[in-house]
Protein backbone atom coordinates (compact mmCIF):
# COMPACT_ATOMS: atom_id res chain seq x y z
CA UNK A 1 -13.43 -43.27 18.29
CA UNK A 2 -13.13 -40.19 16.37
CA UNK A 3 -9.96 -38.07 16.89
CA UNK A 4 -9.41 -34.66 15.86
CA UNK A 5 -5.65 -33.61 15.08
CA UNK A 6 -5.20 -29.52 15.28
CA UNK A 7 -1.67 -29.78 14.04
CA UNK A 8 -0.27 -28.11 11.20
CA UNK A 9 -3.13 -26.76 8.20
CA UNK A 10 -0.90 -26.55 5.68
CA UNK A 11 0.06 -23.41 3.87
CA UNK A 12 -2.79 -20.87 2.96
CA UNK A 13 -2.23 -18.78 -0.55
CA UNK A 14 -4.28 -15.66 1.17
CA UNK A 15 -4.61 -12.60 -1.24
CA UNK A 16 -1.21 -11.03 0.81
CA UNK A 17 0.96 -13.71 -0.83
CA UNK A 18 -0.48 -13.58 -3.88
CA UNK A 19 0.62 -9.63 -4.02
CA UNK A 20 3.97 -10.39 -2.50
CA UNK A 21 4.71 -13.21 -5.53
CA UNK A 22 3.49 -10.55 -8.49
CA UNK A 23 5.74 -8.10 -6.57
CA UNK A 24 8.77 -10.20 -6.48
CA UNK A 25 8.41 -11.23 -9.79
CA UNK A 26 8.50 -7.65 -10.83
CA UNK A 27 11.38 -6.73 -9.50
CA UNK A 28 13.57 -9.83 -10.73
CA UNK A 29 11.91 -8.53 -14.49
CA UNK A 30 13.14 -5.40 -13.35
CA UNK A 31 16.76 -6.28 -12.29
CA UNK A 32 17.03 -8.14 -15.50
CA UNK A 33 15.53 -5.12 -17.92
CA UNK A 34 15.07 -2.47 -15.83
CA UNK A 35 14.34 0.47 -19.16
CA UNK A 36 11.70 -2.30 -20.65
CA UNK A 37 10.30 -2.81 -17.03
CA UNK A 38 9.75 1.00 -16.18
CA UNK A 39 8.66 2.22 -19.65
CA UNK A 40 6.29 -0.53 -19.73
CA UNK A 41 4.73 -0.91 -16.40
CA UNK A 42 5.55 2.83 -14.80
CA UNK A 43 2.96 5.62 -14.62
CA UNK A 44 3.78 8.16 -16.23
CA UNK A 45 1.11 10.94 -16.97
CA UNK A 46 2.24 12.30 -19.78
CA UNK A 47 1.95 8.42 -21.57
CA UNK A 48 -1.27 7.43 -19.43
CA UNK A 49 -3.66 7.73 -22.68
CA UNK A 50 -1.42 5.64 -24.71
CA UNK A 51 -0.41 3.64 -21.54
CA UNK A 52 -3.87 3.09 -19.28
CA UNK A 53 -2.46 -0.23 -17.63
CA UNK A 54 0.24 1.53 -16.04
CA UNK A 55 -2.08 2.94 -13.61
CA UNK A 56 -2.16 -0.55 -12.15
CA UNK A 57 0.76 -2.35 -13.10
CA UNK A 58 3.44 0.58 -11.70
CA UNK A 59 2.35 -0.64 -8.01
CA UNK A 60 3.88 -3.44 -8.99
CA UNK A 61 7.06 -2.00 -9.55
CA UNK A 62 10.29 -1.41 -7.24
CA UNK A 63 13.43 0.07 -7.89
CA UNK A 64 15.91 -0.69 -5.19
CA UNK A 65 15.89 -3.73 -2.47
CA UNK A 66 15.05 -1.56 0.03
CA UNK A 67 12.10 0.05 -1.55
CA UNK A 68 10.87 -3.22 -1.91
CA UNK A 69 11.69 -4.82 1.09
CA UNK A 70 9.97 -1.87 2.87
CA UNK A 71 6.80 -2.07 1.00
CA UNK A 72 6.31 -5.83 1.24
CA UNK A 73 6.75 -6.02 4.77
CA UNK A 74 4.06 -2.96 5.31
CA UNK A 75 2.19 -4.77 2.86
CA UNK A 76 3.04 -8.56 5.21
CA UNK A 77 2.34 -7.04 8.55
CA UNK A 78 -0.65 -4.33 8.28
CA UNK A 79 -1.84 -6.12 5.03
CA UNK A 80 -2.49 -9.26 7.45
CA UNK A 81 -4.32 -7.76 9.95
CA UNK A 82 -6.58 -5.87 7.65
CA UNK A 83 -7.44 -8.88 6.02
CA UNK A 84 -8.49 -10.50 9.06
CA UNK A 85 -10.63 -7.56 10.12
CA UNK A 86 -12.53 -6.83 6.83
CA UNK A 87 -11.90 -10.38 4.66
CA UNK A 88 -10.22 -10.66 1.24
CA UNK A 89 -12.47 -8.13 -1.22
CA UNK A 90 -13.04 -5.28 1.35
CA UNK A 91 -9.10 -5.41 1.69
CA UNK A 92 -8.32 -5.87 -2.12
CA UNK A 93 -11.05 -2.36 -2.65
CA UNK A 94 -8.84 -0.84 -0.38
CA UNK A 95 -5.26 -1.87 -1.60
CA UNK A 96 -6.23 -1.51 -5.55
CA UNK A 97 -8.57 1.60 -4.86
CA UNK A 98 -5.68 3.26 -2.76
CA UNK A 99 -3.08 2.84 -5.43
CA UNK A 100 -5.31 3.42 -7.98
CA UNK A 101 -6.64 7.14 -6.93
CA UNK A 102 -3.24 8.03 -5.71
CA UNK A 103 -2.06 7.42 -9.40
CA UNK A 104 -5.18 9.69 -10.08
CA UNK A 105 -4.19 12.44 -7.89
CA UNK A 106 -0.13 11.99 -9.37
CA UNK A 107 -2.03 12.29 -12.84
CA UNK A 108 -3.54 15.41 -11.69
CA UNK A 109 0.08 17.35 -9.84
CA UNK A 110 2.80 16.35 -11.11
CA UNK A 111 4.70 16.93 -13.88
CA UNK A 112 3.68 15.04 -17.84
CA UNK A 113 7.23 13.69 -18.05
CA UNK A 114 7.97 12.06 -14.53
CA UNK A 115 7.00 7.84 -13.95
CA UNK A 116 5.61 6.94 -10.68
CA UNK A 117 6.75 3.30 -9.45
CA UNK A 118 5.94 1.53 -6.31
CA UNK A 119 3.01 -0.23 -4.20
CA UNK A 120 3.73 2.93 -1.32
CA UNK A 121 -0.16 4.42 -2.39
CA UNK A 122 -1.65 1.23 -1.58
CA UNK A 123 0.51 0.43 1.59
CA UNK A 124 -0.51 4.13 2.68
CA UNK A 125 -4.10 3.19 2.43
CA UNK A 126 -3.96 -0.04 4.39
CA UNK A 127 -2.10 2.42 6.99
CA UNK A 128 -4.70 4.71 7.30
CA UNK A 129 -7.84 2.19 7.12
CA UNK A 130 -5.78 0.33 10.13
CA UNK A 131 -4.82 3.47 11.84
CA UNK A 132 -9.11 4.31 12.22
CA UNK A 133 -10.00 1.06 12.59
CA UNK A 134 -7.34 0.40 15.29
CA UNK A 135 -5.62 3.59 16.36
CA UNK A 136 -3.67 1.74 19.23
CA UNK A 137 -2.67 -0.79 17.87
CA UNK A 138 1.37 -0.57 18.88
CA UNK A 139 3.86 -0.50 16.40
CA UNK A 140 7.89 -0.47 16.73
CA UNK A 141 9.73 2.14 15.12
CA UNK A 142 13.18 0.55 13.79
CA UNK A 143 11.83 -2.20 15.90
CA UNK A 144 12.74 -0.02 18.77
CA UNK A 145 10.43 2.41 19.90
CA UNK A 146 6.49 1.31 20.03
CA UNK A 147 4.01 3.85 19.12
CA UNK A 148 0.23 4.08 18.99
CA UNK A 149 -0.47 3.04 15.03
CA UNK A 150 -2.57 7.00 14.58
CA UNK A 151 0.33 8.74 15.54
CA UNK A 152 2.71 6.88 13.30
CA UNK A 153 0.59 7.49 10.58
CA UNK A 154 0.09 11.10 11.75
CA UNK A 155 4.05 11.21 10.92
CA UNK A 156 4.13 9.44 8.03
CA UNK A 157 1.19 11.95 6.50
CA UNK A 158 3.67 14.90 7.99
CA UNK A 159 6.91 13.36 6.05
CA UNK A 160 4.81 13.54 2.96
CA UNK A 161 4.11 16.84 3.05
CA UNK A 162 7.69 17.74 3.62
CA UNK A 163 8.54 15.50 0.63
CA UNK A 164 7.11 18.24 -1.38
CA UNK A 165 9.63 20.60 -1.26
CA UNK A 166 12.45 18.36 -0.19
CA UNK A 167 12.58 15.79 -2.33
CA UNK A 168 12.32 15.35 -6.11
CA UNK A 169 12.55 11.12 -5.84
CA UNK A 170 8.94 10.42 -3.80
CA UNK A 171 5.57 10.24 -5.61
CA UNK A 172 4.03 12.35 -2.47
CA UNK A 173 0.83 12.72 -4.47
CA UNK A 174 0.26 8.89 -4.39
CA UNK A 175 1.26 8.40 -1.29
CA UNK A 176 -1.07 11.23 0.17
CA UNK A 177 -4.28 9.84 -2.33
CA UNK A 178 -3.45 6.59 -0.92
CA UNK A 179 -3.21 7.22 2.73
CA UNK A 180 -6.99 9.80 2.04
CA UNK A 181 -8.83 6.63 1.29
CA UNK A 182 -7.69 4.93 3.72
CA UNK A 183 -8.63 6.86 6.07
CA UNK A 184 -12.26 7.29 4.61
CA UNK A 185 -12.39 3.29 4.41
CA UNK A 186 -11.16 2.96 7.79
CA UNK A 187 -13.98 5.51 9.02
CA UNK A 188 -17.08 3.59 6.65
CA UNK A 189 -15.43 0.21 8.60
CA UNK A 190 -15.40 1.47 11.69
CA UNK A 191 -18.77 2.95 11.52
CA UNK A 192 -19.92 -0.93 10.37
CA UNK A 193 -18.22 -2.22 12.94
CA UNK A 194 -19.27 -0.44 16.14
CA UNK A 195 -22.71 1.67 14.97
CA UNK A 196 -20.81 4.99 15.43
CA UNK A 197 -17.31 6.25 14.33
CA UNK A 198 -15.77 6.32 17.88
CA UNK A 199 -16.14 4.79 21.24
């Protein structure tokens, strides 16, 4: 007699924890150098000829725990469910594609002189794919308040914006490239998905 056991797998090293390892072994590098760190692996247009692997490695980099911890646990909970909608190399084009144009667009506005550091480009365009993709899907504010996923992003989009002119310390160009191709990945998904873009 043949007996199946559906018990525990095992652990499963899925793309997601592979990101969240590279991350956190960033920011240890950084905590222990944190000059070397930045002028090594931070974007910074000005230095992108002489420096073209920044343009990947800075999404890599976090300065503070909670910057960090924020990202990675975008990157844990809507990084997880993209993956299991699309599979590992439609969600890697999106995360690395994300990051990668908004570094494009930072090139492009801001100033020569200021470094860009953070995954929040990439996060912002596994936001917007999920937010098309799944617009209802709820989500808790401060683990409090639960909101349709399109409007949170809808806010999100509207803090970047303000970001412009209030703050000096956010890369709103990267997040804004990010959460644009998102959005156009979510649509070309959705379309795949269902034949038509709503319904």
């Amino acid at each position: 007699m043949r007996v199946r056991y559906g018990g525990y797998r095992g652990f499963s090293m899925t793309p997601i924890w592979v990101l969240l390892a590279i991350n956190l072994v960033f920011f240890i590098a950084y905590l222990i150098k944190e000059n070397l760190i930045i002028s090594t692996f931070g974007f910074t247009p000005g230095e992108f000829l002489n420096q073209p692997w920044t343009i990947v490695t800075n999404m890599f980099v976090h300065v503070s725990v909670w910057h960090i911890l924020f990202n990675m646990l975008m990157l844990y909970f809507f990084g997880s469910y993209l993956l299991g909608l699309v599979g590992e190399i439609k969600f890697l084009i999106v995360y690395f594609v994300g990051g990668i144009l908004g570094n494009l667009l930072f090139f492009v506005l801001a100033p020569d002189y200021v470094t860009a550091v953070g995954a929040s480009g990439a996060i912002y365009a596994i936001m917007g794919t999920m937010a098309v993709m799944r617009p209802r899907l709820k989500v808790l504010i401060w683990f409090l308040v639960p909101v349709d996923l399109w409007i949170l992003v809808i806010i999100l989009g509207a803090l970047i914006v303000a970001s412009e002119t209030t703050s000096t310390n956010i890369a709103w160009q990267a997040h804004l490239g990010g959460l644009a191709v998102g959005l156009a990945a979510g649509l070309y998904f959705r379309k795949k998905e269902y034949g038509r873009f709503w319904g």
